[in-house]
N, C-alpha and C. Protein backbone atom coordinates (compact mmCIF):
# COMPACT_ATOMS: atom_id res chain seq x y z
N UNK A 1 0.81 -1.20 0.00
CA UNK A 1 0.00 0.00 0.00
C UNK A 1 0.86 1.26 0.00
N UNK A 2 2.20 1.28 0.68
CA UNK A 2 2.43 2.64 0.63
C UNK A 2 3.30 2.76 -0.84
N UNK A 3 4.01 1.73 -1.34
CA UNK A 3 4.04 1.77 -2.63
C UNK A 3 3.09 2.84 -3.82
N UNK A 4 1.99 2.34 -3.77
CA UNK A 4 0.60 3.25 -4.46
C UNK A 4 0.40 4.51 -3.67
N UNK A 5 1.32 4.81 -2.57
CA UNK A 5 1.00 6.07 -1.75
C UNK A 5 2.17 6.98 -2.60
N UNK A 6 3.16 6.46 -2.85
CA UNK A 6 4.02 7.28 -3.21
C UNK A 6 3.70 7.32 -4.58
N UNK A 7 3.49 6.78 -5.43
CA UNK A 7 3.44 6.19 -6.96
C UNK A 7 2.29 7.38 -7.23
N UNK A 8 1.35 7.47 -6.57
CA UNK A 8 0.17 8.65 -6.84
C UNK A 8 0.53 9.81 -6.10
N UNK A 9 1.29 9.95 -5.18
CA UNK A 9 1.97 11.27 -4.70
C UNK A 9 2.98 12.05 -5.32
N UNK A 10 3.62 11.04 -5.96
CA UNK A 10 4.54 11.71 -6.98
C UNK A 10 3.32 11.89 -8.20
N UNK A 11 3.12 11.42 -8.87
CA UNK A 11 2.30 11.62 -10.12
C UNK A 11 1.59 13.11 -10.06
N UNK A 12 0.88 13.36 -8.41
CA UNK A 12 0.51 14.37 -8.29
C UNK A 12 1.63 15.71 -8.45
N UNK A 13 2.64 15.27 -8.09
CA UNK A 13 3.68 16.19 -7.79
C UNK A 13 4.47 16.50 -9.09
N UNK A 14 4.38 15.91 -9.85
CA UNK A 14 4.72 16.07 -11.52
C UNK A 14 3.63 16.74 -12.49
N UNK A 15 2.18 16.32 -12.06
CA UNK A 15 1.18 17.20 -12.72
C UNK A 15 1.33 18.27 -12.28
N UNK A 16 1.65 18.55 -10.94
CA UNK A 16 1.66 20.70 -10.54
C UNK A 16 2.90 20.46 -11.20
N UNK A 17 3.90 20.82 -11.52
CA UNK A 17 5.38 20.60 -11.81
C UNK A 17 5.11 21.06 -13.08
N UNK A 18 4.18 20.31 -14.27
CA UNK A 18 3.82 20.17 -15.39
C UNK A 18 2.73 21.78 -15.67
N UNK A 19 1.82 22.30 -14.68
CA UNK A 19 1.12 23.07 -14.79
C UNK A 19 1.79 24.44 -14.47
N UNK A 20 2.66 24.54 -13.78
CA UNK A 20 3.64 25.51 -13.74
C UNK A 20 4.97 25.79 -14.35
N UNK A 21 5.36 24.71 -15.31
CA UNK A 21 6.43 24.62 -16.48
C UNK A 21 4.96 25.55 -17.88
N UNK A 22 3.95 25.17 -18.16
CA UNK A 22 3.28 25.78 -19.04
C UNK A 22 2.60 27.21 -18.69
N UNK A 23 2.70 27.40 -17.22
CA UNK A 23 2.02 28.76 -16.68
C UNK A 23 0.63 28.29 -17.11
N UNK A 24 -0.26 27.12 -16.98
CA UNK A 24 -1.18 26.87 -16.41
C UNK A 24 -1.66 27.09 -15.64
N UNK A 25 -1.87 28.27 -14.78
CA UNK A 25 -1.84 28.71 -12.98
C UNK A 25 -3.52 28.37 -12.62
N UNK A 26 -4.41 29.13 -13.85
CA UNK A 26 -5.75 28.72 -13.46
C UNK A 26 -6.34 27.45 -13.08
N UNK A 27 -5.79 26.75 -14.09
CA UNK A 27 -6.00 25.12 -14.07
C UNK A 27 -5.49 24.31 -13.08
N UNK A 28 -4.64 24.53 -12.52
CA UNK A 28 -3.96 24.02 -11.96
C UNK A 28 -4.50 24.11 -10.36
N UNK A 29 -4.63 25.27 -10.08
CA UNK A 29 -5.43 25.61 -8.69
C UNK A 29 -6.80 25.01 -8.97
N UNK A 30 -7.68 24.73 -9.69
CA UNK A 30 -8.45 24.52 -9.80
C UNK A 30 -9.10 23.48 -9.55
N UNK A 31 -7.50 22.40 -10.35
CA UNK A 31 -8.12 21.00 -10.23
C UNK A 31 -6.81 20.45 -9.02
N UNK A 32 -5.96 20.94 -8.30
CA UNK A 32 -5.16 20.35 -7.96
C UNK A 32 -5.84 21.14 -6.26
N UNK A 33 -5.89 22.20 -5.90
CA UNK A 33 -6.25 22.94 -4.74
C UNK A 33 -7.27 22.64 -4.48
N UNK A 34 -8.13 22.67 -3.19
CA UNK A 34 -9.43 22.95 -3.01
C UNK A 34 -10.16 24.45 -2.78
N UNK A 35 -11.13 24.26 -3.05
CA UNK A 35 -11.86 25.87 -2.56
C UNK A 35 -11.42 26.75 -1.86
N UNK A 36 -10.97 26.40 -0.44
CA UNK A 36 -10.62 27.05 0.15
C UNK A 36 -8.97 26.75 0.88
N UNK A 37 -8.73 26.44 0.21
CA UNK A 37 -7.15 26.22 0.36
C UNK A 37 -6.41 27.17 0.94
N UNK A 38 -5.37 27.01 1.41
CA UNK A 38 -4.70 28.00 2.11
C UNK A 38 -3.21 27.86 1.98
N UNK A 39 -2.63 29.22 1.54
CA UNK A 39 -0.84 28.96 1.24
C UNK A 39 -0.20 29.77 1.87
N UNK A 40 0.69 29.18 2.79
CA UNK A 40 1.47 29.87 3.86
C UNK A 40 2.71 29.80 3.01
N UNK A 41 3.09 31.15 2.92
CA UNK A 41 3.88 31.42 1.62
C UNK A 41 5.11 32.43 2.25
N UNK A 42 6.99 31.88 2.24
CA UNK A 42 7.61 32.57 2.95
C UNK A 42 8.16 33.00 1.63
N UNK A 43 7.94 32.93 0.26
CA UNK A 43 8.77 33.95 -0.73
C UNK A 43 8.76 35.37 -0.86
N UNK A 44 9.68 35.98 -0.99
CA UNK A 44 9.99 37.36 -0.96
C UNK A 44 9.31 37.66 -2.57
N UNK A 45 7.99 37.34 -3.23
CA UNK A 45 7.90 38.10 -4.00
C UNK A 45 6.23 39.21 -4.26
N UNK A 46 5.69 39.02 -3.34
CA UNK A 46 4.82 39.73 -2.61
C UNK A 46 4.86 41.13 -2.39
N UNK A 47 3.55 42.07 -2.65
CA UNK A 47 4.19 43.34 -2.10
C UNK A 47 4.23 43.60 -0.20
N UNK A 48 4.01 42.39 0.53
CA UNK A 48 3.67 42.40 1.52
C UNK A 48 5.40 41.31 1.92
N UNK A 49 5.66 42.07 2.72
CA UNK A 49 6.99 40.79 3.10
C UNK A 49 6.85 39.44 3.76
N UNK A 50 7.24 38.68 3.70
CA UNK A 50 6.98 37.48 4.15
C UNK A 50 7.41 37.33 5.69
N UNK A 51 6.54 36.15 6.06
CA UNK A 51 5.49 35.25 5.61
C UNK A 51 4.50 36.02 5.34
N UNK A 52 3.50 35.22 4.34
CA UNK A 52 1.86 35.59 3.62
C UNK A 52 1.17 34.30 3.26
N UNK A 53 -0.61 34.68 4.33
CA UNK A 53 -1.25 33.62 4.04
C UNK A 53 -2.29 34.12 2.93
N UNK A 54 -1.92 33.32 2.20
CA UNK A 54 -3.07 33.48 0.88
C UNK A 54 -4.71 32.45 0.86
N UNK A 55 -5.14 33.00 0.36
CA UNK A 55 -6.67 31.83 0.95
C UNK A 55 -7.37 32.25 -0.25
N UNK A 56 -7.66 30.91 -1.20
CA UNK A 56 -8.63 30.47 -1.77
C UNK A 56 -8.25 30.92 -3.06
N UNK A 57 -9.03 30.11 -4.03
CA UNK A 57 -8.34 30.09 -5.33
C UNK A 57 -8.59 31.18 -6.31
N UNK A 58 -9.02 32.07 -6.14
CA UNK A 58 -8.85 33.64 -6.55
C UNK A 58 -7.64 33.69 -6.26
N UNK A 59 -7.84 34.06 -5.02
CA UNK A 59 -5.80 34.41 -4.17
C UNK A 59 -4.98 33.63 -4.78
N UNK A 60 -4.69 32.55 -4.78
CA UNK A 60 -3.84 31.33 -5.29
C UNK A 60 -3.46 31.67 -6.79
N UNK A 61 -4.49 31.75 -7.70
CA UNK A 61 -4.29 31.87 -8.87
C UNK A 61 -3.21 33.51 -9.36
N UNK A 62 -3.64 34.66 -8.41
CA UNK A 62 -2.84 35.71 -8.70
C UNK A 62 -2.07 35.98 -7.70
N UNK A 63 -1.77 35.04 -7.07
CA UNK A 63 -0.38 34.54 -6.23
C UNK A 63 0.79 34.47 -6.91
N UNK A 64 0.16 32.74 -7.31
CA UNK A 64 0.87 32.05 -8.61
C UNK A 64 1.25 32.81 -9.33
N UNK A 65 0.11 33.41 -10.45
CA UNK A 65 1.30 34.08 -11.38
C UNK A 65 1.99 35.29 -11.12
N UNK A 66 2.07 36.06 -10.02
CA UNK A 66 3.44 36.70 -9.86
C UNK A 66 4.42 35.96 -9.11
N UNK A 67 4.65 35.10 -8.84
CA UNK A 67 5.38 34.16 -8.38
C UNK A 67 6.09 33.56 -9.97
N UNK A 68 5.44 33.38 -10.94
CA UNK A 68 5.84 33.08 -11.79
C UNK A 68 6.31 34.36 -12.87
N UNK A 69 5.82 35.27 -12.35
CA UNK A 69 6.41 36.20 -13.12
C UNK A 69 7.56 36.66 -12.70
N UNK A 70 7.99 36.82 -11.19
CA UNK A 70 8.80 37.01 -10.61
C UNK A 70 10.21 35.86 -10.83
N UNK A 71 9.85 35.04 -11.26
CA UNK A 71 10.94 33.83 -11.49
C UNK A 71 11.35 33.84 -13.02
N UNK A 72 10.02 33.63 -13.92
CA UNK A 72 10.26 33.27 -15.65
C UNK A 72 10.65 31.85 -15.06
N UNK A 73 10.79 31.50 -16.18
CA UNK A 73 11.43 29.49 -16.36
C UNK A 73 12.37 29.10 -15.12
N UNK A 74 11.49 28.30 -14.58
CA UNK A 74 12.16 27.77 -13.40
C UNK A 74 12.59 26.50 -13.92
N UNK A 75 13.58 25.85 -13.76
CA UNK A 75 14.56 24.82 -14.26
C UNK A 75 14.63 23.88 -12.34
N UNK A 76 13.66 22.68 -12.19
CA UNK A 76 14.45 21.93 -11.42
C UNK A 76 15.73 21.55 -11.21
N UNK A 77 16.54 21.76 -10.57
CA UNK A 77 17.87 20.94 -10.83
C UNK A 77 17.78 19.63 -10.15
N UNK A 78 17.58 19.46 -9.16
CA UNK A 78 17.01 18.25 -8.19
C UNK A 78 16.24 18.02 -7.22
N UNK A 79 15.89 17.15 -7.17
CA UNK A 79 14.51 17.06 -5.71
C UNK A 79 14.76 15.98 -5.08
N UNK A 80 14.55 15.98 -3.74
CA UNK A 80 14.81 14.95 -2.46
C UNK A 80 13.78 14.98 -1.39
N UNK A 81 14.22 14.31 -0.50
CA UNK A 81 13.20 14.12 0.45
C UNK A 81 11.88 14.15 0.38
N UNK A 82 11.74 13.40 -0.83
CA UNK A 82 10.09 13.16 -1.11
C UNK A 82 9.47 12.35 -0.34
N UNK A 83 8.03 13.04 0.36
CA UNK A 83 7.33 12.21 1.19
C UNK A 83 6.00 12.35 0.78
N UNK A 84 5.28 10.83 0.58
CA UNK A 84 3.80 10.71 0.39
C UNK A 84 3.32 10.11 1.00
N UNK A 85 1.70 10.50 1.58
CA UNK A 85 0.89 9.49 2.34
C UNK A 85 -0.34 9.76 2.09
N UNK A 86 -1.21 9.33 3.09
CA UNK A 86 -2.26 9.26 2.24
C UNK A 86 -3.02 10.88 2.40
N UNK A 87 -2.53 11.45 3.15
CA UNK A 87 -2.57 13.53 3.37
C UNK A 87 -1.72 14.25 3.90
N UNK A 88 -0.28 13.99 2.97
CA UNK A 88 0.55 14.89 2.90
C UNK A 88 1.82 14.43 1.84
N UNK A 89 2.08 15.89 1.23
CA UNK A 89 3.09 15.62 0.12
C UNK A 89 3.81 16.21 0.50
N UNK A 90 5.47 16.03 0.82
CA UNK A 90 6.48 17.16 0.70
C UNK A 90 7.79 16.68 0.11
N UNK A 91 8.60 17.77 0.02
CA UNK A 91 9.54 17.41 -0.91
C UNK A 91 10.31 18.58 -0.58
N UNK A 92 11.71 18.53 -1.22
CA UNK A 92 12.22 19.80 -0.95
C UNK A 92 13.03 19.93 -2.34
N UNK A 93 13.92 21.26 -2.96
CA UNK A 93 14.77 20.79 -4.61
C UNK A 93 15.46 22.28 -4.24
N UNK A 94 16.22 21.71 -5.38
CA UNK A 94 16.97 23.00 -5.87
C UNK A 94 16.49 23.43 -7.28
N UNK A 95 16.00 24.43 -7.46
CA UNK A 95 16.00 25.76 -8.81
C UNK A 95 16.75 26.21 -8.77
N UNK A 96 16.82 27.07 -10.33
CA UNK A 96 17.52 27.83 -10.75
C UNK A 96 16.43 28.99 -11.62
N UNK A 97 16.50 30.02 -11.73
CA UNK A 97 15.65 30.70 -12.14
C UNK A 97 16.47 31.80 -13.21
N UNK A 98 16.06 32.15 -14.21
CA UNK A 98 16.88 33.23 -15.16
C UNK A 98 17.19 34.40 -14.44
N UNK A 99 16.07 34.94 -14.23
CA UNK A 99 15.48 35.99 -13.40
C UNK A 99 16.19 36.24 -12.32
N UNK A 100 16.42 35.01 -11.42
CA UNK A 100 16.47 35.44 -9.81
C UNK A 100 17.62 34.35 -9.22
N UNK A 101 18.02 33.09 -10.01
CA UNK A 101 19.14 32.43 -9.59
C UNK A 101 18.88 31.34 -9.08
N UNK A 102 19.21 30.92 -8.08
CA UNK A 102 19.54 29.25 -7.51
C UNK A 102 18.86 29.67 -6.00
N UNK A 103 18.12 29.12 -6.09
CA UNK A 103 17.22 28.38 -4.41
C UNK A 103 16.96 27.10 -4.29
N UNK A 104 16.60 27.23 -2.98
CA UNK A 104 16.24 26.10 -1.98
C UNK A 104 15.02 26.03 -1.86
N UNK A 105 14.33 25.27 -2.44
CA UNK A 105 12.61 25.21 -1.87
C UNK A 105 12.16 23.84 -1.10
N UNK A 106 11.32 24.15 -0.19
CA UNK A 106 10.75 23.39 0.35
C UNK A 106 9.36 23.31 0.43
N UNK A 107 8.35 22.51 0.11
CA UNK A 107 6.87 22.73 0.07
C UNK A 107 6.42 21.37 0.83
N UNK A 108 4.98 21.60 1.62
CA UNK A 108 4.22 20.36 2.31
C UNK A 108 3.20 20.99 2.02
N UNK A 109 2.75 20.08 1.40
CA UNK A 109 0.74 19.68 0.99
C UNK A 109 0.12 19.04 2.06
N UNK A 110 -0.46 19.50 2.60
CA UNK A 110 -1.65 18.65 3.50
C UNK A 110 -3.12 18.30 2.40
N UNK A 111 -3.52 17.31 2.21
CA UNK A 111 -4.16 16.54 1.56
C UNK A 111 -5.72 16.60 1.90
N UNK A 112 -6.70 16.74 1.48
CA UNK A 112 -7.92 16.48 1.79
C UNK A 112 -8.34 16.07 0.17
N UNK A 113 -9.24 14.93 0.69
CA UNK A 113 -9.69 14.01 -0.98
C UNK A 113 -9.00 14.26 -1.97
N UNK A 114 -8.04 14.08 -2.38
CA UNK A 114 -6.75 13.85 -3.27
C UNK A 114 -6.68 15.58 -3.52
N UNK A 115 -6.49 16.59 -2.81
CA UNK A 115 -6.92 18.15 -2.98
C UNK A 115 -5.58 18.68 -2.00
N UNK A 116 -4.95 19.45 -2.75
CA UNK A 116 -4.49 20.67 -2.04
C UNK A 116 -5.16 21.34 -0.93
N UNK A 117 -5.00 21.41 0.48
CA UNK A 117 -6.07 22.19 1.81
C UNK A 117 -5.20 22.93 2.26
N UNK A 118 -3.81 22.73 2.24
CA UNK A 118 -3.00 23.28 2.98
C UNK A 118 -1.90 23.26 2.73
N UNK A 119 -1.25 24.46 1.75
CA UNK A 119 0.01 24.50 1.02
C UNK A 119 1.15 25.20 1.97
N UNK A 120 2.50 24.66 2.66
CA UNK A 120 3.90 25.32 3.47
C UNK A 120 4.47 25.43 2.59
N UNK A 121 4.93 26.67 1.87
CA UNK A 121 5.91 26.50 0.71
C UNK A 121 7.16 27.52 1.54
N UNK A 122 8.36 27.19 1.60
CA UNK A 122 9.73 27.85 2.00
C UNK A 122 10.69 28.34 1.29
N UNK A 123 11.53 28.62 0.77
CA UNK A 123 12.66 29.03 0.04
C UNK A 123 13.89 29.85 0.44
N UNK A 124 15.01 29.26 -0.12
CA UNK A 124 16.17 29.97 0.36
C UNK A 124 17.08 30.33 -0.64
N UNK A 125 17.62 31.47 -0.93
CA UNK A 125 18.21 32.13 -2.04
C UNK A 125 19.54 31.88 -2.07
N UNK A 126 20.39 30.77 -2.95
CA UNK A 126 21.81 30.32 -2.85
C UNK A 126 22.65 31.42 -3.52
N UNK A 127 21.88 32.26 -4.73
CA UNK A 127 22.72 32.80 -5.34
C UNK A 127 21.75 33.19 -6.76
N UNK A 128 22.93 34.84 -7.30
CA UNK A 128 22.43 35.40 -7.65
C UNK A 128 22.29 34.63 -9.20
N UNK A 129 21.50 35.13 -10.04
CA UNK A 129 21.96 34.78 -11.79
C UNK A 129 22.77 35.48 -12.21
């Protein structure tokens, strides 16, 4: 069983991966978040300094894309400490961004019916581009 825990935790974790390589942001919150989801968000790209809790998929969606505007093409370099169960995903990687350079991210999904409820996303800035 936890085999199929990870096997569909990752899968999930490659479809957002996949929706934010295309700037899919609508779609993606849509079918991956729930209604009222909530993202405790420590990135510096906010006009509000971090930490920022964002709530619900209005928020989420024009979160996202200045988060993505603030980056342009984010390039995984690697990911570790992947953990799946049956309500919670986390993981942690290194990016590289054109824009903004090499970080450290860390994110945990808390899970409700295969749904985004509760997004920890972290980051740490290694260096400049």
């Amino acid at each position: 069983m936890a085999t199929t825990q990870i096997t569909s935790g990752r899968q999930f974790l490659e479809e957002h991966l996949r929706y934010l390589e295309t700037r899919q942001v609508e779609e993606m919150i849509n079918k991956t978040y729930k209604e009222d989801a909530i993202l405790y968000n420590a990135f510096p790209c906010l006009d509000t300094p971090p930490p920022n809790v964002v709530q619900g998929r209005e928020e989420l969606i024009r979160v996202f894309n200045i988060y993505l505007d603030y980056q342009g093409e984010i390039k995984v370099d690697s990911m570790y400490n992947f953990l799946a169960t049956n309500d919670v995903i986390s993981f942690q990687a290194t990016i590289t961004s054109p824009k903004t350079g090499k970080w450290v991210v860390a994110d945990t999904w808390m899970m409700e019916s295969g749904k985004i409820a509760r997004h920890f996303g972290v980051a740490h800035k290694l260096e400049d581009s």
